[in-house]
N, C-alpha and C. Protein backbone atom coordinates (compact mmCIF):
# COMPACT_ATOMS: atom_id res chain seq x y z
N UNK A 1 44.59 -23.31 20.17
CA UNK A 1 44.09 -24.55 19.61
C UNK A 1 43.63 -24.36 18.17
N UNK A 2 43.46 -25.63 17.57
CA UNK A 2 43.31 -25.48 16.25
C UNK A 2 41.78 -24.96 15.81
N UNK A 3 40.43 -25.75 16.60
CA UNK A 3 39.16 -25.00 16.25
C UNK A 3 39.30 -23.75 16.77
N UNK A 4 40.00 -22.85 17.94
CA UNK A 4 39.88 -21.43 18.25
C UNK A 4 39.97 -20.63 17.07
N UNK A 5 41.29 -21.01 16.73
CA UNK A 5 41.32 -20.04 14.99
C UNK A 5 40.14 -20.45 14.30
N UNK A 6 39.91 -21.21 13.79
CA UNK A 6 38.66 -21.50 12.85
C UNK A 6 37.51 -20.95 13.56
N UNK A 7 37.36 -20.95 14.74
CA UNK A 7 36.17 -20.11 14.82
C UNK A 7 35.98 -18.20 14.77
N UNK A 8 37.62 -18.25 15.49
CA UNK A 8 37.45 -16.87 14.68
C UNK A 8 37.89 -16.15 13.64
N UNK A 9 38.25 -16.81 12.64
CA UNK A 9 37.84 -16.70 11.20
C UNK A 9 36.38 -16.33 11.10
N UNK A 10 35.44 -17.92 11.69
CA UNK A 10 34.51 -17.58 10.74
C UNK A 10 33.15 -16.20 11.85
N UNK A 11 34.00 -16.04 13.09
CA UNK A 11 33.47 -14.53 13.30
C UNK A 11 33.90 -13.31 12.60
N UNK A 12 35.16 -13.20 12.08
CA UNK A 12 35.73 -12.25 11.32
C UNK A 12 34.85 -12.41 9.88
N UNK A 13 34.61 -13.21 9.50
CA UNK A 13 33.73 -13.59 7.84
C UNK A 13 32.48 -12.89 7.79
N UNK A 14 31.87 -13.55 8.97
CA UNK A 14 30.51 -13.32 9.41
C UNK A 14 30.35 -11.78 9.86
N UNK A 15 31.56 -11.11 10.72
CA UNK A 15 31.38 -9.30 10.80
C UNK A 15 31.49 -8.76 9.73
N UNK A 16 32.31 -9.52 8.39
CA UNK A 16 32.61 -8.69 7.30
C UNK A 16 31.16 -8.85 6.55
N UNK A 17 30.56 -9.53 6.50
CA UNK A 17 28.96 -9.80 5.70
C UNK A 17 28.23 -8.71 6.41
N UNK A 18 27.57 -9.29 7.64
CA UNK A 18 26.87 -7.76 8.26
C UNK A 18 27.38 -6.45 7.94
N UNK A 19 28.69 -6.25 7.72
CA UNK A 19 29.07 -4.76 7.60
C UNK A 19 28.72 -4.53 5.96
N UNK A 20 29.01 -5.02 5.42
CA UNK A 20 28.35 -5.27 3.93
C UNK A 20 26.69 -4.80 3.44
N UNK A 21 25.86 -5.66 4.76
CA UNK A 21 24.54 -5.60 4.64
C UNK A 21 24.10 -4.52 4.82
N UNK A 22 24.91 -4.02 6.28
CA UNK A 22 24.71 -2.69 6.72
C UNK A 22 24.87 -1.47 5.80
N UNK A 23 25.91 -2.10 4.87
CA UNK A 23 26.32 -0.38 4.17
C UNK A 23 25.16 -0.53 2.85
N UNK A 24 24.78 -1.79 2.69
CA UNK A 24 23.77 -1.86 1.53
C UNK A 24 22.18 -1.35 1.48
N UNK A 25 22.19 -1.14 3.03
CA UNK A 25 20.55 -0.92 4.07
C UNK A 25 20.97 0.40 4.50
N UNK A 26 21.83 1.11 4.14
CA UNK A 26 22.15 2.47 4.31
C UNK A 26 21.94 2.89 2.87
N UNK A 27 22.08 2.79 2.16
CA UNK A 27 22.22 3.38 0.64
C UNK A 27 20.64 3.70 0.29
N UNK A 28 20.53 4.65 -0.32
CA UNK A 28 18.92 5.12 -0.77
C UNK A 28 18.56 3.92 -1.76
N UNK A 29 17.52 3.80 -1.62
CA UNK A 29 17.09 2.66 -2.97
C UNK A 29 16.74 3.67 -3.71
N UNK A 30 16.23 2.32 -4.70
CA UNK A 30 15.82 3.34 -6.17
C UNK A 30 14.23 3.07 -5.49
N UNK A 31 13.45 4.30 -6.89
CA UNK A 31 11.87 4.21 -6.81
C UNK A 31 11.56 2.54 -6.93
N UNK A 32 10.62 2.74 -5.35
CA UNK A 32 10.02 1.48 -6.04
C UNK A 32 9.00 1.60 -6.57
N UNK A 33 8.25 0.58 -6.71
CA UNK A 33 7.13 0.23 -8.07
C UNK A 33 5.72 1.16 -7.08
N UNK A 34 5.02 1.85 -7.93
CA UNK A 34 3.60 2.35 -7.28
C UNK A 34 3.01 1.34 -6.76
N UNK A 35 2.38 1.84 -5.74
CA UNK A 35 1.28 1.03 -5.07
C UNK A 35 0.25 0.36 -6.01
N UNK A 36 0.04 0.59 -6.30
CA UNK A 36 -1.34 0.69 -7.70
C UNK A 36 -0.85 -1.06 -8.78
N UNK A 37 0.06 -0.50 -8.91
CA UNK A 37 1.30 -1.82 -9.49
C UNK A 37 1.38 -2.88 -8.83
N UNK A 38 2.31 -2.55 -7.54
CA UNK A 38 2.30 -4.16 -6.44
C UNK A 38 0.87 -4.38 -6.20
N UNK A 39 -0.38 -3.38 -6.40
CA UNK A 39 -1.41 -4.12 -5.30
C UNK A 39 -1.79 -5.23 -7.06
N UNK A 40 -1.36 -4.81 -8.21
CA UNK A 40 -2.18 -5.35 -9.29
C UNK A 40 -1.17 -6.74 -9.27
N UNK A 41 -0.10 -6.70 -9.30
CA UNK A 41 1.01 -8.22 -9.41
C UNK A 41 0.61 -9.01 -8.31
N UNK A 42 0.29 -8.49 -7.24
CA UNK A 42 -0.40 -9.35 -5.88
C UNK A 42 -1.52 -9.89 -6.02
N UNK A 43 -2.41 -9.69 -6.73
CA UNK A 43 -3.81 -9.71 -7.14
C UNK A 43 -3.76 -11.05 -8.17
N UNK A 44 -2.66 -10.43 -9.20
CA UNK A 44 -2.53 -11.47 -10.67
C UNK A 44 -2.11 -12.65 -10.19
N UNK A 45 -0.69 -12.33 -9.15
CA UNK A 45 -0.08 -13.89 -8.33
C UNK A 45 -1.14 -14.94 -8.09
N UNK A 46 -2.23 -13.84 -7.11
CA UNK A 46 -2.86 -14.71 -6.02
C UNK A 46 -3.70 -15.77 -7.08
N UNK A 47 -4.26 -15.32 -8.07
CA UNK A 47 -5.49 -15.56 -9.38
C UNK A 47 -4.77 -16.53 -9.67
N UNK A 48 -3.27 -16.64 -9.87
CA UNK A 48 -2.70 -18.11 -10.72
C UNK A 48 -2.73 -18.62 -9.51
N UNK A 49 -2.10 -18.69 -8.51
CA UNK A 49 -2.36 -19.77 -7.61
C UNK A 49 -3.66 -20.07 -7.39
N UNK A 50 -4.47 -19.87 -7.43
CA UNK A 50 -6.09 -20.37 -6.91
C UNK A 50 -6.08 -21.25 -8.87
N UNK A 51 -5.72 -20.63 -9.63
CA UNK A 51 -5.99 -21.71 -10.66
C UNK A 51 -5.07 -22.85 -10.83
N UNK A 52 -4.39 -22.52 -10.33
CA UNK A 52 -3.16 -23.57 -9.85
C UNK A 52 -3.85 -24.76 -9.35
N UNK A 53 -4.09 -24.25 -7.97
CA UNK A 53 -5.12 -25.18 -7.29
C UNK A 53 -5.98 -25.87 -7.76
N UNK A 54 -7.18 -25.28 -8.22
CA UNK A 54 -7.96 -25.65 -8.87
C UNK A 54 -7.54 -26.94 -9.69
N UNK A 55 -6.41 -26.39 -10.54
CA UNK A 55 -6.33 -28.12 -11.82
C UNK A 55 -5.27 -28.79 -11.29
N UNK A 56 -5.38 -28.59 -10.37
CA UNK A 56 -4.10 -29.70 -9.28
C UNK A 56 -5.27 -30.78 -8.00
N UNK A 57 -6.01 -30.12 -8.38
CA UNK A 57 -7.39 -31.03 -7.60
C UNK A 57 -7.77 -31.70 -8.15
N UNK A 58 -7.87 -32.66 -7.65
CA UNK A 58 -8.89 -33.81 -9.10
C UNK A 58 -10.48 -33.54 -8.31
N UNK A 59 -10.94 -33.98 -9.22
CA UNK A 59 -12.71 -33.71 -9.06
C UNK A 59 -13.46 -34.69 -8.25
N UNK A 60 -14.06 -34.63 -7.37
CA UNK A 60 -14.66 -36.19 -7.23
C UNK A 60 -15.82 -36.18 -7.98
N UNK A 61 -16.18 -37.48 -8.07
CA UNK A 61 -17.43 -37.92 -9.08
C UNK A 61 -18.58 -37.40 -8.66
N UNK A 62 -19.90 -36.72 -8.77
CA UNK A 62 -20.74 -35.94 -8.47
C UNK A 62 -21.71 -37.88 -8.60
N UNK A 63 -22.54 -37.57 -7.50
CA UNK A 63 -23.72 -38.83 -7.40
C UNK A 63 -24.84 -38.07 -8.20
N UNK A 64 -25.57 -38.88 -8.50
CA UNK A 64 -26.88 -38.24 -9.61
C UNK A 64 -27.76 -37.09 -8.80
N UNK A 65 -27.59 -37.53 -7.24
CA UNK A 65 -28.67 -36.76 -6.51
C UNK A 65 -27.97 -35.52 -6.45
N UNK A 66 -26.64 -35.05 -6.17
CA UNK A 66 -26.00 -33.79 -6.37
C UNK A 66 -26.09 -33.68 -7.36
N UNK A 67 -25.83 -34.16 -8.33
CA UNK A 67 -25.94 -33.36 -9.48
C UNK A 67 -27.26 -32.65 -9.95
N UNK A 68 -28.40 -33.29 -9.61
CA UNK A 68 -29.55 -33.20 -10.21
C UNK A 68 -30.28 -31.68 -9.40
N UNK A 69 -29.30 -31.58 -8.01
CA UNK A 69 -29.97 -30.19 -7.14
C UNK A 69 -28.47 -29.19 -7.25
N UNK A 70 -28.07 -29.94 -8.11
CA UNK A 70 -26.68 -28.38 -8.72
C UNK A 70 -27.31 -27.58 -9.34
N UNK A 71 -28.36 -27.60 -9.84
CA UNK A 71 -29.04 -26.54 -11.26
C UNK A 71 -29.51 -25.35 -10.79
């Protein structure tokens, strides 16, 4: 039938990718980055997103009585 072939095509496509992945997850990587490094880019990320946040919030209006026991 005509979808039988088309489906196994796209199992033949799909074994040729995994075997691909596989030989790519076999290969030594290169050095990665020191610890010391990722823990500092993880750190810097997290800092812009929280300021991110921050000016993506609008403020609500403070009533005189909060404001006056903010000090």
């Amino acid at each position: 039938m005509y979808g039988d072939e088309i489906h196994l095509w796209l199992h033949h496509i799909r074994a040729e990718r995994l075997r691909d992945e596989a030989r790519e997850a076999s290969r030594p990587h290169r050095r990665s980055r020191p610890a010391r490094a990722r823990m500092l880019r993880a750190r810097v990320g997290w800092t812009l997103v929280e300021v991110g946040l921050r000016l993506a919030t609008p403020r609500l209006p403070q009533s005189g009585l909060t404001a006056r026991f903010d000090h």
